[in-house]
Protein backbone atom coordinates (compact mmCIF):
# COMPACT_ATOMS: atom_id res chain seq x y z
CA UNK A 1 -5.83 -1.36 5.77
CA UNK A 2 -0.76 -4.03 7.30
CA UNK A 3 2.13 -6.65 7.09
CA UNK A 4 2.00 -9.19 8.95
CA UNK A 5 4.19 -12.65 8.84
CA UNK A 6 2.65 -15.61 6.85
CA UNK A 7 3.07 -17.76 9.95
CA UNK A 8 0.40 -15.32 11.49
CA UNK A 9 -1.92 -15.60 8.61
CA UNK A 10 -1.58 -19.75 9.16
CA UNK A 11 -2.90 -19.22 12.69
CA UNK A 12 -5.61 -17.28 11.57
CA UNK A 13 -6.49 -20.21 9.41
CA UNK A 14 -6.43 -22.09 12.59
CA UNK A 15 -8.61 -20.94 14.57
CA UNK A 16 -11.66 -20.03 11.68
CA UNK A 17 -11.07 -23.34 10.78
CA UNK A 18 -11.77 -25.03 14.07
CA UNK A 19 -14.59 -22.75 13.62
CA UNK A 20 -14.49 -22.73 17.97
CA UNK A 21 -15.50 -19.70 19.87
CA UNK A 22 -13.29 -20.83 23.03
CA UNK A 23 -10.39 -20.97 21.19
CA UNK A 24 -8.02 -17.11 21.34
CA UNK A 25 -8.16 -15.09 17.58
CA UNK A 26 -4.06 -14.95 16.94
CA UNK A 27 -2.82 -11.52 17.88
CA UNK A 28 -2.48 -9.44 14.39
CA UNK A 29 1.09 -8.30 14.20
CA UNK A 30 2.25 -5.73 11.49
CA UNK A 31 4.34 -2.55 11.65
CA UNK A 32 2.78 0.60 12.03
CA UNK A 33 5.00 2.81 9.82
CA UNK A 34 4.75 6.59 10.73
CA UNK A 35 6.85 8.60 8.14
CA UNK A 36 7.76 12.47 8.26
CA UNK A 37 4.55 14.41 9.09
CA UNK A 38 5.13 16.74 6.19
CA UNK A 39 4.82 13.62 3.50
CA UNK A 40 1.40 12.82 4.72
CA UNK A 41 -1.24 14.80 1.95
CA UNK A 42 -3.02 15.62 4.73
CA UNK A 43 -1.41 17.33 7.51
CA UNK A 44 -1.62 20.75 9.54
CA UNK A 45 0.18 22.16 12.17
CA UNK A 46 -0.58 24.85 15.35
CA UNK A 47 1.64 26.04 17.84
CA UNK A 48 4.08 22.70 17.20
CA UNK A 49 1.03 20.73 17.72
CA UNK A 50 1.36 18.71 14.29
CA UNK A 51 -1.73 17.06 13.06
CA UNK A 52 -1.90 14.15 10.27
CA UNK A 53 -5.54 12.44 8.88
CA UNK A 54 -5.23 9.38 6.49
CA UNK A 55 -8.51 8.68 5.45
CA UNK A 56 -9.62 4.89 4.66
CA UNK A 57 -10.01 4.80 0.63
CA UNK A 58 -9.59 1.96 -1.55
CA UNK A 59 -6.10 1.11 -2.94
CA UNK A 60 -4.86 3.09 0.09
CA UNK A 61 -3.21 1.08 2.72
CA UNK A 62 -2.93 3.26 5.99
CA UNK A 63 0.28 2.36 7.25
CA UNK A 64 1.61 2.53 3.60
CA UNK A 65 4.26 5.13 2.02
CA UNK A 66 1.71 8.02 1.76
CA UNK A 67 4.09 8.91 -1.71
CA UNK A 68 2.73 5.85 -3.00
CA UNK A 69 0.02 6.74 -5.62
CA UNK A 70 -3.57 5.08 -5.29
CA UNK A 71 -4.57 1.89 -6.89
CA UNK A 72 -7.66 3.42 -8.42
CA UNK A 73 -8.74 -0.22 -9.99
CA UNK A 74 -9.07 -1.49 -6.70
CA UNK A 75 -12.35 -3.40 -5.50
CA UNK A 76 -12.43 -4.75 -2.04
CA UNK A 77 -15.07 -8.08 -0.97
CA UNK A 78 -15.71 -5.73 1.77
CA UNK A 79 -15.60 -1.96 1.47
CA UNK A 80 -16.35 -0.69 5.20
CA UNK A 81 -17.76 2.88 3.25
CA UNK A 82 -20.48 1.26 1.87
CA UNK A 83 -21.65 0.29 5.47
CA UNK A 84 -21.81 3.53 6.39
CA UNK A 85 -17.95 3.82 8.15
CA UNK A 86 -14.96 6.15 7.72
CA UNK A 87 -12.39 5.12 9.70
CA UNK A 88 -9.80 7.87 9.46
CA UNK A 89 -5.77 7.10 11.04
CA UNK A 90 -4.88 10.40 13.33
CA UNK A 91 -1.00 10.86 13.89
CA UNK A 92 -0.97 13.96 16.76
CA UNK A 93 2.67 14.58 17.43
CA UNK A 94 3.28 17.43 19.66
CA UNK A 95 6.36 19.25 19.25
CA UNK A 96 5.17 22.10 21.79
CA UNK A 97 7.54 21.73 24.94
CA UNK A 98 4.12 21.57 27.36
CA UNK A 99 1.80 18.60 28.04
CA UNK A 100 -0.65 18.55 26.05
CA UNK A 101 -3.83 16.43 27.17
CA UNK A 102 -5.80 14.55 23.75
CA UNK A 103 -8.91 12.84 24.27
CA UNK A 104 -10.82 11.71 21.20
CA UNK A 105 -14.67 12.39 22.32
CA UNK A 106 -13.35 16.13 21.53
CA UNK A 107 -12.66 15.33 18.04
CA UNK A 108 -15.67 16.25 15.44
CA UNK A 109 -16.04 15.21 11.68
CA UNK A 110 -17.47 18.55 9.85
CA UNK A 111 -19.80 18.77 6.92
CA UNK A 112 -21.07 21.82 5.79
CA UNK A 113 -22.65 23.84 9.33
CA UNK A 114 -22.65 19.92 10.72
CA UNK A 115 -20.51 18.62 13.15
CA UNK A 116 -20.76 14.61 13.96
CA UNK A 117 -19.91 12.61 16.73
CA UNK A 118 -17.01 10.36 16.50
CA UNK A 119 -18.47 6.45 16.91
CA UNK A 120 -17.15 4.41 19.56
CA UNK A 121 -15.24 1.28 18.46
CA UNK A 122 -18.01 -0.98 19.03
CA UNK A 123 -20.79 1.17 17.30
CA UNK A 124 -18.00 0.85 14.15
CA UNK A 125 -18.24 -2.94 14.80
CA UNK A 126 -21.23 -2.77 14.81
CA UNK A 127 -22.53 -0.68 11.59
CA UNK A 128 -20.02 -3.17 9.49
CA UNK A 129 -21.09 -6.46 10.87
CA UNK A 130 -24.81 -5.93 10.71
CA UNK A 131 -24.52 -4.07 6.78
CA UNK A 132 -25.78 -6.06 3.95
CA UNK A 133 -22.32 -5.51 1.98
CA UNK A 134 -20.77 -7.64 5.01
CA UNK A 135 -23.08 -10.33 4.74
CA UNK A 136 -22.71 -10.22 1.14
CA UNK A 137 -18.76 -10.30 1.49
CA UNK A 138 -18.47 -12.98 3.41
CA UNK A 139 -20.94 -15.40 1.18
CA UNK A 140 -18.78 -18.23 -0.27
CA UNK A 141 -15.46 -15.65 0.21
CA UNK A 142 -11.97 -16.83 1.37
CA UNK A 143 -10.53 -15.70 4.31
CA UNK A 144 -7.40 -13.58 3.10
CA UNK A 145 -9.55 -10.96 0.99
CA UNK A 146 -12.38 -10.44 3.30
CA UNK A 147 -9.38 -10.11 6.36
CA UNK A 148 -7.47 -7.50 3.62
CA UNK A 149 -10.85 -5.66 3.50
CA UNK A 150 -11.53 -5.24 7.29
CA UNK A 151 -8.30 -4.08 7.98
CA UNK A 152 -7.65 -1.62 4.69
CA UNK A 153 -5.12 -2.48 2.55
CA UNK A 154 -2.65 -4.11 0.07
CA UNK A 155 -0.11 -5.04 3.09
CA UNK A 156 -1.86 -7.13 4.94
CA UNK A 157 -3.09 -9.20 1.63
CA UNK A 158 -0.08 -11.17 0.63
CA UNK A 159 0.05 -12.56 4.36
CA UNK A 160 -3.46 -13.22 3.90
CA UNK A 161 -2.95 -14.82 0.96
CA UNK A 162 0.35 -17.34 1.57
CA UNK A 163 -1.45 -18.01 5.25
CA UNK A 164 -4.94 -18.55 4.14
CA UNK A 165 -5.97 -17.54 0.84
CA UNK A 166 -5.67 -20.66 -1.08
CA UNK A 167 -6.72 -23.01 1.58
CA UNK A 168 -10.45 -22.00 2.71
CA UNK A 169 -11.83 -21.85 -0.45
CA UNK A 170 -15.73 -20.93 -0.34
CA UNK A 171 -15.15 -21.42 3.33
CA UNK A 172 -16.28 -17.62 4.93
CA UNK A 173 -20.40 -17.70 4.88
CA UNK A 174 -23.43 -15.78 6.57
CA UNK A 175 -25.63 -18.79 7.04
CA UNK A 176 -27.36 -21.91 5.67
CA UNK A 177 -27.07 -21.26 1.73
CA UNK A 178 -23.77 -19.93 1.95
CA UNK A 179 -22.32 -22.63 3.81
CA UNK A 180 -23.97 -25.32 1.38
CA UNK A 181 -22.33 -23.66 -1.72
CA UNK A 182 -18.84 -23.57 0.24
CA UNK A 183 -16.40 -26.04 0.06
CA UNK A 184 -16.32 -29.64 0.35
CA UNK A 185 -16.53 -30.37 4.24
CA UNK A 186 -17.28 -27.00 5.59
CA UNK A 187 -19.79 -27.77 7.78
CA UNK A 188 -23.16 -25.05 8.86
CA UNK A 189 -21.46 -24.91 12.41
CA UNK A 190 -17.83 -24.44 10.94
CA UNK A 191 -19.42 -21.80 8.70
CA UNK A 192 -21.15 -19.77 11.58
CA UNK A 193 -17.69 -20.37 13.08
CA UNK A 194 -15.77 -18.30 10.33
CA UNK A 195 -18.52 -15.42 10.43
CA UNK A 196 -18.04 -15.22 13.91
CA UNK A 197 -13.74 -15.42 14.19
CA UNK A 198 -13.97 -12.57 11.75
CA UNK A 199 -16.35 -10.08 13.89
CA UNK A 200 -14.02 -11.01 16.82
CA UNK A 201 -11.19 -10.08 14.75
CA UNK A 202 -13.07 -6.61 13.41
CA UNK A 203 -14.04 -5.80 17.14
CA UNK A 204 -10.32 -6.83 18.20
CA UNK A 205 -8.82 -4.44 15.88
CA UNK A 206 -11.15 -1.67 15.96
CA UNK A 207 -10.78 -1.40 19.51
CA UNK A 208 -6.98 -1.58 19.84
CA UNK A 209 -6.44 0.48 17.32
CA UNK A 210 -8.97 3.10 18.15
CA UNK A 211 -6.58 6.47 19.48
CA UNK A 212 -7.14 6.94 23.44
CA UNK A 213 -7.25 9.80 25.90
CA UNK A 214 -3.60 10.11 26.83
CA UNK A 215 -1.49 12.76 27.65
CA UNK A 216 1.27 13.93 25.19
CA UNK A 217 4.17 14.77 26.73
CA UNK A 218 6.77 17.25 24.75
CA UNK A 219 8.15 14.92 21.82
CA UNK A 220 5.17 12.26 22.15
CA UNK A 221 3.03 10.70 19.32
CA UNK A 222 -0.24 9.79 19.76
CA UNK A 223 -1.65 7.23 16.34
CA UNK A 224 -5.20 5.49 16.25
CA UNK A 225 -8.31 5.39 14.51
CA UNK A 226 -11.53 7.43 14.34
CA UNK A 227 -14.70 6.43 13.07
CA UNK A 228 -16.98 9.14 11.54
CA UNK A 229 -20.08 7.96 8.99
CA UNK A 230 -19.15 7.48 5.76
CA UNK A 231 -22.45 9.07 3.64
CA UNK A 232 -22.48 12.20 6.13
CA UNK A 233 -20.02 13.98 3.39
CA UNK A 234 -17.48 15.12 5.93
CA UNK A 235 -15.12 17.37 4.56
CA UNK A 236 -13.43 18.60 7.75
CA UNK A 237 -11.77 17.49 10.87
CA UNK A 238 -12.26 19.12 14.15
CA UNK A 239 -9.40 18.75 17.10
CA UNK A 240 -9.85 20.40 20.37
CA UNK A 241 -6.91 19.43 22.79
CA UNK A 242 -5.42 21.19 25.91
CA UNK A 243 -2.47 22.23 27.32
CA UNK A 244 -2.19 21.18 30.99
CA UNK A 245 0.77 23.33 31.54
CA UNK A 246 -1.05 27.01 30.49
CA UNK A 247 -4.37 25.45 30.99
CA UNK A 248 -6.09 26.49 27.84
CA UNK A 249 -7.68 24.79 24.99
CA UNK A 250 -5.92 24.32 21.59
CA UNK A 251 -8.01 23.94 18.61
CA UNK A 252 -6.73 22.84 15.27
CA UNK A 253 -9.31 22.43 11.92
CA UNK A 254 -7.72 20.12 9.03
CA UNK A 255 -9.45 19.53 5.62
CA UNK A 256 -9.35 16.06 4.79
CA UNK A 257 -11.57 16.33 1.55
């Protein structure tokens, strides 16, 4: 779901091609584009506490022009909804002149008379790299789609694909058969190597991106991630903030479906 230079996708060759779990994943550089709130399809507001949700969908890129229309035909190596995640970008700016105090184990996902739990950023990792549709993806894959798929969009591929793309050809696998179909000289170790540079790389990003408990101050913008399952049919969003100056809860419901 981001631009990055090709230079950076030629270090993230690098390293999954050294295949060597000492050796630092390239920090992931892109820009994080946050346009008028009012653009975004999904967007509320409460007492000047704005509220935008951009839901992970394929063809969507997160960080992309949210006039852009969808890319409907789109079909991702890995699809992170299929293994159960919805990772949904929050922009909370708050335009209310108080502090106001977000903390993102008070955000629910809402379906029906259900509310659900955000997951951490590790129990995302997690229900990705253990699916069956990630092992699948990265059988005999190249590097620059399955990276496009983790992080969720169309930016991020054509870095992916002048840095890496053409080069490790059959070269991403989940084990033994995979890494005998790959390409010449991709070794088993070199192929466990790849597997493994990419869950660093999903944990790496899910976790920095993932929105923290911070304090908005008047004018500030809070952006991350959420992750809410993906099959619960969540049709809601649930925000409960405060505001440290009146001390008093603010709660704000947004429909995201």
């Amino acid at each position: 779901m981001k631009q990055q230079g090709g230079c950076v996708g030629c270090l993230l060759f690098c390293v999954l091609i050294v295949g060597c779990a000492t050796k630092p994943l390239p920090n992931i550089i892109y820009p994080k584009a946050i346009y008028s709130m009012s653009q975004y399809p999904i967007n509320t507001e409460l007492e000047g506490l704005a509220l935008v949700a951009v839901p992970f969908a394929l063809g969507r890129d997160i960080y992309a022009d949210p006039a852009k229309p969808t890319d409907t035909q789109t079909s991702l190596p890995l699809n992170v909804l299929e293994a159960g995640l919805l990772p949904i970008r929050l922009i909370v700016s708050n335009q209310t002149g108080v502090e106001i105090i977000l903390d993102p184990d008070q955000i629910i996902g809402i379906a029906d008379a259900v509310s659900y739990r955000t997951y951490s950023p590790q129990e995302a990792v997690d229900l990705v790299v253990q699916s069956q549709v990630f092992k699948e993806a990265i059988k005999g894959s190249q590097v620059g789609p399955v990276v496009k798929s983790i992080l969720g969009g169309e930016i991020i591929l054509e870095a992916a694909k002048s840095g890496v793309g053409g080069v490790a050809t059959g070269g991403i696998t989940g084990g033994a058969r995979g890494a005998a179909r790959g390409a010449a000289g991709v070794t088993l170790e070199r192929a466990r190597g790849y597997e493994k540079a990419l869950i660093q790389l999903i944990a790496r990003e899910y976790t920095d991106q993932a929105i923290k408990r911070q304090t908005l101050y008047p004018g500030f913008i809070a952006d991350g991630l959420i992750f809410l399952p993906s099959r619960a049919g969540i049709t809601e969003l649930g925000l409960h903030a405060y505001d440290a100056t009146a001390n008093r809860p603010i709660s704000i419901r947004l429909q995201v479906k």
